[in-house]
C-alpha atoms as a PDB file:
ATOM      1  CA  UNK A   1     -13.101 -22.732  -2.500  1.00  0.00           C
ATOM      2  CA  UNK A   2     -11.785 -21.093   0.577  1.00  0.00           C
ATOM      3  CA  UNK A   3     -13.011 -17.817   1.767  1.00  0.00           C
ATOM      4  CA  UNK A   4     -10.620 -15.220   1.832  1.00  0.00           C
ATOM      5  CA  UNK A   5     -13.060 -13.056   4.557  1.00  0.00           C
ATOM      6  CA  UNK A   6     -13.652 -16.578   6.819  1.00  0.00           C
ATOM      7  CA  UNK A   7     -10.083 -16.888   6.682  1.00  0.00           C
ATOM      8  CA  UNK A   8      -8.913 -13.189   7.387  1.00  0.00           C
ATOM      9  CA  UNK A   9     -11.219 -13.017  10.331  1.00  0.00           C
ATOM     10  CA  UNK A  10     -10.387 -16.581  12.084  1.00  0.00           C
ATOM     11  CA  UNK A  11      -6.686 -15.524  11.730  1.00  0.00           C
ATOM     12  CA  UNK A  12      -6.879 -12.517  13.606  1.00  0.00           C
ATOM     13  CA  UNK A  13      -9.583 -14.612  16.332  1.00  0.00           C
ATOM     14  CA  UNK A  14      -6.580 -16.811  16.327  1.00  0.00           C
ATOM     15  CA  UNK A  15      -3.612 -14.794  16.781  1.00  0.00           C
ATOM     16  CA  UNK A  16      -5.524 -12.888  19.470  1.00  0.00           C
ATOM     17  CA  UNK A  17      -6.408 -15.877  21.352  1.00  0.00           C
ATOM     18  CA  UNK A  18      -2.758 -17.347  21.339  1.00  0.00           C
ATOM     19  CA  UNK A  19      -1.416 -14.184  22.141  1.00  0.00           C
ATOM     20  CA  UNK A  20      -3.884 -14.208  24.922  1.00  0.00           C
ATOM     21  CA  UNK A  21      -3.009 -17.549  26.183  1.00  0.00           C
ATOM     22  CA  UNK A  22       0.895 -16.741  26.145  1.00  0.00           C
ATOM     23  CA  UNK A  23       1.200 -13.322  27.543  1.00  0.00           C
ATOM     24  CA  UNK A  24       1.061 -14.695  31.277  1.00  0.00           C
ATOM     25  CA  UNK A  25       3.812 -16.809  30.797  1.00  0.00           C
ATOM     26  CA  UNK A  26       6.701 -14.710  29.187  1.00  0.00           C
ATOM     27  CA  UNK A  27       5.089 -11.136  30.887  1.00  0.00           C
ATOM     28  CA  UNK A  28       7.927 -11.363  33.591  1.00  0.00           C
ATOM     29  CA  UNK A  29      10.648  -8.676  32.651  1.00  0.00           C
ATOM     30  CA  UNK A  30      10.672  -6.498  35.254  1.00  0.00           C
ATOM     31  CA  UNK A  31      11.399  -2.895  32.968  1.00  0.00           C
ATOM     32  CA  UNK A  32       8.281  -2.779  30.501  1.00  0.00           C
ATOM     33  CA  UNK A  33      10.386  -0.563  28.444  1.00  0.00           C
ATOM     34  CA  UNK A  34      12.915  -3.033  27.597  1.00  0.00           C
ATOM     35  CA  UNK A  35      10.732  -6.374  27.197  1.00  0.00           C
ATOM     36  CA  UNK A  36       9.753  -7.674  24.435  1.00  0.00           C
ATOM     37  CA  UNK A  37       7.257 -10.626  25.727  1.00  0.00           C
ATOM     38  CA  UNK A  38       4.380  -9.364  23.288  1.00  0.00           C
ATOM     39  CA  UNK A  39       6.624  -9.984  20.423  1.00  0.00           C
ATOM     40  CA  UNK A  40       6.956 -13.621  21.943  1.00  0.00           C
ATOM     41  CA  UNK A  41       3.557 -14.321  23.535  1.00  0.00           C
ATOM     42  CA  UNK A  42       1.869 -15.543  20.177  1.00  0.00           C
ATOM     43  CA  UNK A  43       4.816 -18.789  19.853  1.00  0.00           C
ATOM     44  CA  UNK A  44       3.943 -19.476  23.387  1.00  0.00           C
ATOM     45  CA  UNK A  45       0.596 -19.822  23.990  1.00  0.00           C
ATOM     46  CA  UNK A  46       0.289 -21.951  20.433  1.00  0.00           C
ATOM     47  CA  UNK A  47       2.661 -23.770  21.476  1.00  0.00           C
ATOM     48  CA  UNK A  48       0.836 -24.407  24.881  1.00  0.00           C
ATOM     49  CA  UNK A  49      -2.199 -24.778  23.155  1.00  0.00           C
ATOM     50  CA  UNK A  50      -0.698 -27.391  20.878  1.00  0.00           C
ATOM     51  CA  UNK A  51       0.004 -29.732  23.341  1.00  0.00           C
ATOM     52  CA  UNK A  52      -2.632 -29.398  25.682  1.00  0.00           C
ATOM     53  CA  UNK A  53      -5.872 -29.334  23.142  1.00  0.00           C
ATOM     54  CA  UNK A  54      -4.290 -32.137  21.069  1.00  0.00           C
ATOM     55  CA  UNK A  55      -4.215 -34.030  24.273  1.00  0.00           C
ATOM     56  CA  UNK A  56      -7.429 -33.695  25.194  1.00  0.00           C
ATOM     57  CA  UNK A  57      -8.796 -34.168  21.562  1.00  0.00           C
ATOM     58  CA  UNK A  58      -7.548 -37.602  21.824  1.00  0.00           C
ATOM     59  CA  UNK A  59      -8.774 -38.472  25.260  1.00  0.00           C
ATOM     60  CA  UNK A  60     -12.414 -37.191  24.168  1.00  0.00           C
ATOM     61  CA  UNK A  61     -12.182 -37.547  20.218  1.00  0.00           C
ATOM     62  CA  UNK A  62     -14.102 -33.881  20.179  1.00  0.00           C
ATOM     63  CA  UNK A  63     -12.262 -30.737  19.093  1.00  0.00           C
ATOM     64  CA  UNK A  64     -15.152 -27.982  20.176  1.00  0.00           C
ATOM     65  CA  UNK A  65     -14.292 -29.457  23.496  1.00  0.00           C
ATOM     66  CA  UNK A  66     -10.450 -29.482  23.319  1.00  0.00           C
ATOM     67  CA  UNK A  67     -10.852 -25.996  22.242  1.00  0.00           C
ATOM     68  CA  UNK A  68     -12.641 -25.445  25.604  1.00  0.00           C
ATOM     69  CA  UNK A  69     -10.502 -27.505  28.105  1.00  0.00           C
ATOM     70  CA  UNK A  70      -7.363 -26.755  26.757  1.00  0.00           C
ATOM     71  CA  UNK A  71      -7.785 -22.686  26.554  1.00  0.00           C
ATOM     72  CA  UNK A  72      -9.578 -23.075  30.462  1.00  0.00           C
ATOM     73  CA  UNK A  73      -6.094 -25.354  31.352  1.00  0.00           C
ATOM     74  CA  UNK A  74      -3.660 -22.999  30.473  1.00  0.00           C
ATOM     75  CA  UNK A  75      -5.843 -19.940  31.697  1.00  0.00           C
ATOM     76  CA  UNK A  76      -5.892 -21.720  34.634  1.00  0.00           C
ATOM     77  CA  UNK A  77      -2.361 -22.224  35.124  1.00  0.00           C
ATOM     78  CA  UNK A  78      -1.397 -18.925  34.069  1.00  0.00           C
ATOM     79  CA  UNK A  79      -3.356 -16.889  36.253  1.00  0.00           C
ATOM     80  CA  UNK A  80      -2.610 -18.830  39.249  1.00  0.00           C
ATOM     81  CA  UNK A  81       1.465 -18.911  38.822  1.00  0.00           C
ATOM     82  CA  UNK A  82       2.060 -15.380  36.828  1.00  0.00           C
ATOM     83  CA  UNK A  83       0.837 -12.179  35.853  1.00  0.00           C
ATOM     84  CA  UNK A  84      -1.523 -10.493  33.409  1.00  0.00           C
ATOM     85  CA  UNK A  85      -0.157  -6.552  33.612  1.00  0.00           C
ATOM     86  CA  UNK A  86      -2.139  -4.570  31.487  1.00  0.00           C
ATOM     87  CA  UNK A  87       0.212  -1.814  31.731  1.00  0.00           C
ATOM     88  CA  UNK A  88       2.813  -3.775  30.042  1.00  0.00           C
ATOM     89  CA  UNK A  89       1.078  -4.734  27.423  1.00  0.00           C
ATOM     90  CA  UNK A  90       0.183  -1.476  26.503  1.00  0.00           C
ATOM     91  CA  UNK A  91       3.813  -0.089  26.779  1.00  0.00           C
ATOM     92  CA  UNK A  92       4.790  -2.638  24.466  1.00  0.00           C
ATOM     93  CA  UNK A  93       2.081  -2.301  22.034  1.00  0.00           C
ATOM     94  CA  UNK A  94       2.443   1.370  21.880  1.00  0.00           C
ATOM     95  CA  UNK A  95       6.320   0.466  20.820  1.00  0.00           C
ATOM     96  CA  UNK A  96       6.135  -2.060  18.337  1.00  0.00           C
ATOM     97  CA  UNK A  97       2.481  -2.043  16.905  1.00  0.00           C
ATOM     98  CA  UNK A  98       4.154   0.141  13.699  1.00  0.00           C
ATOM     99  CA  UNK A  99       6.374  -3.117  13.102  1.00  0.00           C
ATOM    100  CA  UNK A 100       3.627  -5.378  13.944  1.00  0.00           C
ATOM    101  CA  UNK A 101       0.748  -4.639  11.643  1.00  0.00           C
ATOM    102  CA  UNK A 102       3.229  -4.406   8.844  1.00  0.00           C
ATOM    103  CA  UNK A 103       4.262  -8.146   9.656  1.00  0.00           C
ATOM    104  CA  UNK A 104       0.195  -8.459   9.738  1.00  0.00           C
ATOM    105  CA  UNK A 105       0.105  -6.785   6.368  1.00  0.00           C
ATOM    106  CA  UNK A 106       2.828  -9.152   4.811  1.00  0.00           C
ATOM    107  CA  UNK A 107       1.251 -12.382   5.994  1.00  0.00           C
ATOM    108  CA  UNK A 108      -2.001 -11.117   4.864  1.00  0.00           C
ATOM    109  CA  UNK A 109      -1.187 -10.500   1.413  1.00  0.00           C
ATOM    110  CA  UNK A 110       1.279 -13.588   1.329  1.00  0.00           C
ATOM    111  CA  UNK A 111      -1.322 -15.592   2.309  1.00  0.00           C
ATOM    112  CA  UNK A 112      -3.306 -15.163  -0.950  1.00  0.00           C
ATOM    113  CA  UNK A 113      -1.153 -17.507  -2.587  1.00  0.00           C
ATOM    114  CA  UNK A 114      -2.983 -20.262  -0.921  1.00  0.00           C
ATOM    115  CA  UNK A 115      -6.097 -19.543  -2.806  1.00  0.00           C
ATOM    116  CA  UNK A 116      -7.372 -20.987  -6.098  1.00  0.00           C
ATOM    117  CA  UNK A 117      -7.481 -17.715  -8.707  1.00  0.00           C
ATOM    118  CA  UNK A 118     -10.080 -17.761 -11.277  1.00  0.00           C
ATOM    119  CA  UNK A 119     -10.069 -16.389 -14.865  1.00  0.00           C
ATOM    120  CA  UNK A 120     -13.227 -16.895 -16.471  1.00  0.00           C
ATOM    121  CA  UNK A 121     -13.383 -20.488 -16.671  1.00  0.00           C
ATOM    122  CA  UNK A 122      -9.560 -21.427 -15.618  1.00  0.00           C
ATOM    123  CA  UNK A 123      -8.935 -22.166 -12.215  1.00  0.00           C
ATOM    124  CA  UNK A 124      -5.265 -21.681 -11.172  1.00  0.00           C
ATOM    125  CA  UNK A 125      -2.976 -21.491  -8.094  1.00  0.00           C
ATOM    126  CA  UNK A 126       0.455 -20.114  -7.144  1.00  0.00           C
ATOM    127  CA  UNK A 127       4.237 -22.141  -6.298  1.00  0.00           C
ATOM    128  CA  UNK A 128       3.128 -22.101  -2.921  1.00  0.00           C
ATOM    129  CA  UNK A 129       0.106 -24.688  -3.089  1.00  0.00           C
ATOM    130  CA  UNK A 130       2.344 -27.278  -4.353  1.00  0.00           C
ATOM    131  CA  UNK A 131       3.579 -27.861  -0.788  1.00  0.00           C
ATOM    132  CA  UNK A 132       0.325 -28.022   1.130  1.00  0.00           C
ATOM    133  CA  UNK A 133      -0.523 -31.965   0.970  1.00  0.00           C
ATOM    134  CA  UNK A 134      -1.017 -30.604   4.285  1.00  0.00           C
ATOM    135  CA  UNK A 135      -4.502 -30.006   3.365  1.00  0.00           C
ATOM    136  CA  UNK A 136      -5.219 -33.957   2.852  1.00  0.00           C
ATOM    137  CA  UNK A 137      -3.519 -34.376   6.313  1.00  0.00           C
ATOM    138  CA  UNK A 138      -5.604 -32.064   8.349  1.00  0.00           C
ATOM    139  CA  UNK A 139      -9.163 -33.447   6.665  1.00  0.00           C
ATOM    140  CA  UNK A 140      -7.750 -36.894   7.689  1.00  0.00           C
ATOM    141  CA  UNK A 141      -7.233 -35.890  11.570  1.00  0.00           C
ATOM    142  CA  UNK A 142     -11.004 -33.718  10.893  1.00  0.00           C
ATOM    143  CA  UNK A 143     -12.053 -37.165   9.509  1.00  0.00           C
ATOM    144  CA  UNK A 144     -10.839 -39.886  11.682  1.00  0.00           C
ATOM    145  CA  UNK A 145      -9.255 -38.094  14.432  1.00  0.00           C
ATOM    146  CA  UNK A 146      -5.529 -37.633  15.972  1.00  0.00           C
ATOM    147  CA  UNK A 147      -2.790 -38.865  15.189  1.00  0.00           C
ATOM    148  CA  UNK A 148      -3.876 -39.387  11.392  1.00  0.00           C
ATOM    149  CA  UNK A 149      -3.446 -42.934  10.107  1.00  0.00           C
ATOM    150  CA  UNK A 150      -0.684 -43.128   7.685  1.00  0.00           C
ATOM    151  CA  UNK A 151      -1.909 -45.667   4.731  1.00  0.00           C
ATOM    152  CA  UNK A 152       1.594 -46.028   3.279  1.00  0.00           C
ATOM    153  CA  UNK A 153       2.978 -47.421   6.870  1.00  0.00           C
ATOM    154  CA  UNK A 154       0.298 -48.412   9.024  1.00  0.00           C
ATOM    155  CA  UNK A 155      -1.456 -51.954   8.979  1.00  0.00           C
ATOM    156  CA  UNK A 156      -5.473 -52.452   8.627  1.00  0.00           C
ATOM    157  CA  UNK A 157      -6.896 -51.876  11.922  1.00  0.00           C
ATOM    158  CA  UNK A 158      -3.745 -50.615  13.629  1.00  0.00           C
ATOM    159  CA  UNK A 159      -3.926 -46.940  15.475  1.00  0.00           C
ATOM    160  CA  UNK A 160      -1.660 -44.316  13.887  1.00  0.00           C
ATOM    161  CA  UNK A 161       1.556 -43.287  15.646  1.00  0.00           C
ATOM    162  CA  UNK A 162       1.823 -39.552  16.737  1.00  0.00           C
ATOM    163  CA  UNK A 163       4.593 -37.329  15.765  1.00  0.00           C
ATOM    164  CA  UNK A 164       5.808 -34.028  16.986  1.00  0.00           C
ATOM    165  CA  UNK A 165       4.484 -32.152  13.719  1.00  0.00           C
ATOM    166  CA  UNK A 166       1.381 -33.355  13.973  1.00  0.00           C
ATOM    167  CA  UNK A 167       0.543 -31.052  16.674  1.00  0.00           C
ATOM    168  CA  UNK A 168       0.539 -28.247  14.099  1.00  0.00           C
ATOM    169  CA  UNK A 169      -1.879 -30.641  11.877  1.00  0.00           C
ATOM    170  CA  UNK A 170      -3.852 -31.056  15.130  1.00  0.00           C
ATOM    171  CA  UNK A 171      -4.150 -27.622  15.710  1.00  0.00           C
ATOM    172  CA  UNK A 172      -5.111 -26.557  12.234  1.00  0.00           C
ATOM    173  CA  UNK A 173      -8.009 -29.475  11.966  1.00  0.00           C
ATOM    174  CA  UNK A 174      -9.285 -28.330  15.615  1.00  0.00           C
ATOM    175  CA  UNK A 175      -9.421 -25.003  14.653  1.00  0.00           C
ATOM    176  CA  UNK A 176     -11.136 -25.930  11.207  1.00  0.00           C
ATOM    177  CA  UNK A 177     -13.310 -27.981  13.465  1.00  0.00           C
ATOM    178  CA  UNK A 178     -14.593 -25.566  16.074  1.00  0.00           C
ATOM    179  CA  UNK A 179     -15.014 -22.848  13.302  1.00  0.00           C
ATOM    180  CA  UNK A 180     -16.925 -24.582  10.844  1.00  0.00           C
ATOM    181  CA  UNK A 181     -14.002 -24.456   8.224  1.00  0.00           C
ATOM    182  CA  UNK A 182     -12.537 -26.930   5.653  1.00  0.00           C
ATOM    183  CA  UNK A 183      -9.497 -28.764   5.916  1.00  0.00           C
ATOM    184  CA  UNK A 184      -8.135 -26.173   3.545  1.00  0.00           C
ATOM    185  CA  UNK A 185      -9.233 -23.234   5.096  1.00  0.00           C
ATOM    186  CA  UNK A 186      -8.032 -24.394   8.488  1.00  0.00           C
ATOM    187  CA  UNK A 187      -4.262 -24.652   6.496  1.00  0.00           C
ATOM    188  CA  UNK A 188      -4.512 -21.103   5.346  1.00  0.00           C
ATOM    189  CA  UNK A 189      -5.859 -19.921   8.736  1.00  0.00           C
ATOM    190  CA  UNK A 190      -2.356 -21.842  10.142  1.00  0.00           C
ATOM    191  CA  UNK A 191       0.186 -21.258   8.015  1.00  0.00           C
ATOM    192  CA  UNK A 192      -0.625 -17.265   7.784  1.00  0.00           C
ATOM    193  CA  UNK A 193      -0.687 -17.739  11.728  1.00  0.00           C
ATOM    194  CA  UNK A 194       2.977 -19.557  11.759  1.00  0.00           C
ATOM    195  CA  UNK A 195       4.457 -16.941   9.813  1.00  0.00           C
ATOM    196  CA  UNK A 196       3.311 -14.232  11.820  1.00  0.00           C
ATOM    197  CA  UNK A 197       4.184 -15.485  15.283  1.00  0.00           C
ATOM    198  CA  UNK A 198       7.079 -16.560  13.833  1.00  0.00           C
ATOM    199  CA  UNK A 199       7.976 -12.905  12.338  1.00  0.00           C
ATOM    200  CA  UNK A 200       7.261 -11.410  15.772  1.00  0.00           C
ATOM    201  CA  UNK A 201       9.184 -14.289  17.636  1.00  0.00           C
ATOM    202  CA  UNK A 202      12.539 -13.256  15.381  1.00  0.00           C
ATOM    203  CA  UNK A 203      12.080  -9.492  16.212  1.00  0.00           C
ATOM    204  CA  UNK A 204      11.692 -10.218  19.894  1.00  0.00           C
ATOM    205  CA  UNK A 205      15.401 -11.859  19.573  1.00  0.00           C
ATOM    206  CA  UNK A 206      16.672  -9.185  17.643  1.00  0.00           C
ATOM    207  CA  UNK A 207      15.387  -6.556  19.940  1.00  0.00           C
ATOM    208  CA  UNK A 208      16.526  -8.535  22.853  1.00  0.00           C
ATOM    209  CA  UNK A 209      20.378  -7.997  21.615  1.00  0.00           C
ATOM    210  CA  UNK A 210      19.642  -4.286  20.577  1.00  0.00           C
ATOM    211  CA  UNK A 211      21.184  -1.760  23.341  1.00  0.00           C
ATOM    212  CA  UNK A 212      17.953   0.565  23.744  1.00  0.00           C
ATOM    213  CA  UNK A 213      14.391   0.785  22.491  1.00  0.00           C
ATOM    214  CA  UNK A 214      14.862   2.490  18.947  1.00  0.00           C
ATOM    215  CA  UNK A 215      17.462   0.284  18.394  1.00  0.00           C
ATOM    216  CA  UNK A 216      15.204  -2.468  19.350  1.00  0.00           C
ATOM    217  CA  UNK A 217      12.421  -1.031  16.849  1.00  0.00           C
ATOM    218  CA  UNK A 218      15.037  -0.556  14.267  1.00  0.00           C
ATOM    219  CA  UNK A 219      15.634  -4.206  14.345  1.00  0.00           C
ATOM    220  CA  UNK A 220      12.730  -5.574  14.261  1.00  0.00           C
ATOM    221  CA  UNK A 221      12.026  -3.886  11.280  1.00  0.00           C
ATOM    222  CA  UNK A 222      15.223  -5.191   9.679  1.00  0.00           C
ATOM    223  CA  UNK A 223      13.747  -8.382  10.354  1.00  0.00           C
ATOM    224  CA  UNK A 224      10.628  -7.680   8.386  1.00  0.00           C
ATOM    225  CA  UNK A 225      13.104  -6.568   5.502  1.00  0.00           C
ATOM    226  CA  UNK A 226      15.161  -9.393   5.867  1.00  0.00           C
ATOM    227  CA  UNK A 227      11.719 -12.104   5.333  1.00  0.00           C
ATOM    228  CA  UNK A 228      10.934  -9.908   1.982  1.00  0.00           C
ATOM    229  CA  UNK A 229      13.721 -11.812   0.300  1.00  0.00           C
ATOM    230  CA  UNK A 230      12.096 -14.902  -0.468  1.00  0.00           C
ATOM    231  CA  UNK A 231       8.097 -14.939   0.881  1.00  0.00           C
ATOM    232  CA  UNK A 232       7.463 -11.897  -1.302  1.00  0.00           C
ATOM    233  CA  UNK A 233       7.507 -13.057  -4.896  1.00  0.00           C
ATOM    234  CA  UNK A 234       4.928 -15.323  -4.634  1.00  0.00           C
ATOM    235  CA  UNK A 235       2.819 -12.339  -3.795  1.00  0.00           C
ATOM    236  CA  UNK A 236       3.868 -10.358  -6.763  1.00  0.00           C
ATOM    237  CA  UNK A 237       3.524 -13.159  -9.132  1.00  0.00           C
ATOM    238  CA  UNK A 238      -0.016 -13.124  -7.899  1.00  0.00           C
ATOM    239  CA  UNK A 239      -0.610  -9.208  -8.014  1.00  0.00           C
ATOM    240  CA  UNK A 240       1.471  -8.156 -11.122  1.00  0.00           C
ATOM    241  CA  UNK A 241       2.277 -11.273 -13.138  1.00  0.00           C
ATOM    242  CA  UNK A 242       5.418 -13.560 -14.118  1.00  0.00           C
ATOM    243  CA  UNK A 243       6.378 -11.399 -16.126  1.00  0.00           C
ATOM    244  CA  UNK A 244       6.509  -8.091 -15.142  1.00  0.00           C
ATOM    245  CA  UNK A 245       8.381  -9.144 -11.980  1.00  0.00           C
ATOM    246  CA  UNK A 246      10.842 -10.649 -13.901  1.00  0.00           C
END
């Protein structure tokens, strides 16, 4: 069974690192009061990462490695063609960490849902699981490498054809690699990760079109409101029962 702790702590290694990673690259407004690139940094440097440690994991066919190369790449790059301002950063933080660690919060508890639940002897899971053949995709790419061999459409002996999604896939079974995690742990880690960057990457836009900075807080936590519609109940389910939500 997953660990809920192993998977809490190599989400936040993660998100830090990526948010590392991107920062350089989207830390160019030139009034710290009015950008928003730490609300966007996390989409970046995952995406970055992505591409350039899925690359290299099928060049060497090792993912401690990719980790490695790909993070010293695009720290590389970064630091020679743009900025790391400290300053910034902590302008920005300052701002939005009160919208921030309550997206952290939601994902968190959200994320719980991707656990087995035990009852005595009954082993059961939430709606959410139903969607994560994911799982058997990432411990295919752990198993045999990227891109995963498709059985249903590739011959005996023939390489498997890479996709654009399975740089997510990549990046999960890398990460579940390097950290000694399963296939499904490395899922859990990703999918709490993608929701998160992906909250923060909608508030960025929405503070981008506010006129000032409390409007800009104001709407970023109108986006957090807004995700509660659907991502919530699956949480509740879990925490009060079927019923009593109903």
């Amino acid at each position: 069974m997953p660990s809920i702790l192993v998977c809490t702590i190599a989400f936040v290694i993660c998100s830090a690192g990526f948010f590392m990673l991107g920062m350089p690259f989207v830390n160019t407004e030139r009034d710290p009061s009015r950008s928003t690139s730490i609300l966007h940094a996390p989409v970046v440097g995952f995406g970055l990462f992505a591409a350039t440690s899925t690359l290299v994991q099928i060049l060497t066919g090792n993912s401690s490695i990719s980790v490695f190369l790909a993070s010293s790449i695009i720290i590389s790059i970064s630091y020679k063609f743009y900025s790391f301002d400290a300053t910034r950063i902590r302008i920005q933080l300052k701002h939005y960490a009160p919208p921030i660690t309550a997206s952290l919060v939601l994902v968190l508890i959200t994320s719980l849902c991707l656990t087995l639940k035990t009852s005595g002897d009954l082993i059961g899971y939430a709606d959410p699981i139903l969607d994560h053949g994911k799982i058997a995709i990432i411990n295919s790419i752990i198993r045999e490498g990227t891109p995963p061999i498709n059985p249903f459409t590739t011959g005996e002996g023939q390489a498997g054809q890479m996709r654009y999604y399975y740089l997510w896939y990549s990046t999960a079974a890398i990460i579940a690699q390097a950290g000694g995690l399963s296939a499904w742990e490395g899922d859990i880690v990703m999918t709490a990760f993608t929701a998160f960057s992906s909250l923060l990457c909608m508030m960025g836009f929405a503070a981008r079109l506010s006129d000032d900075r409390i409007q800009a807080r104001r709407a970023a936590y109108w986006i957090l409101a807004l995700s509660l519609a659907g991502s919530a109940f699956p949480a509740l389910y879990v925490v009060f029962g079927h019923e009593a939500v109903r």
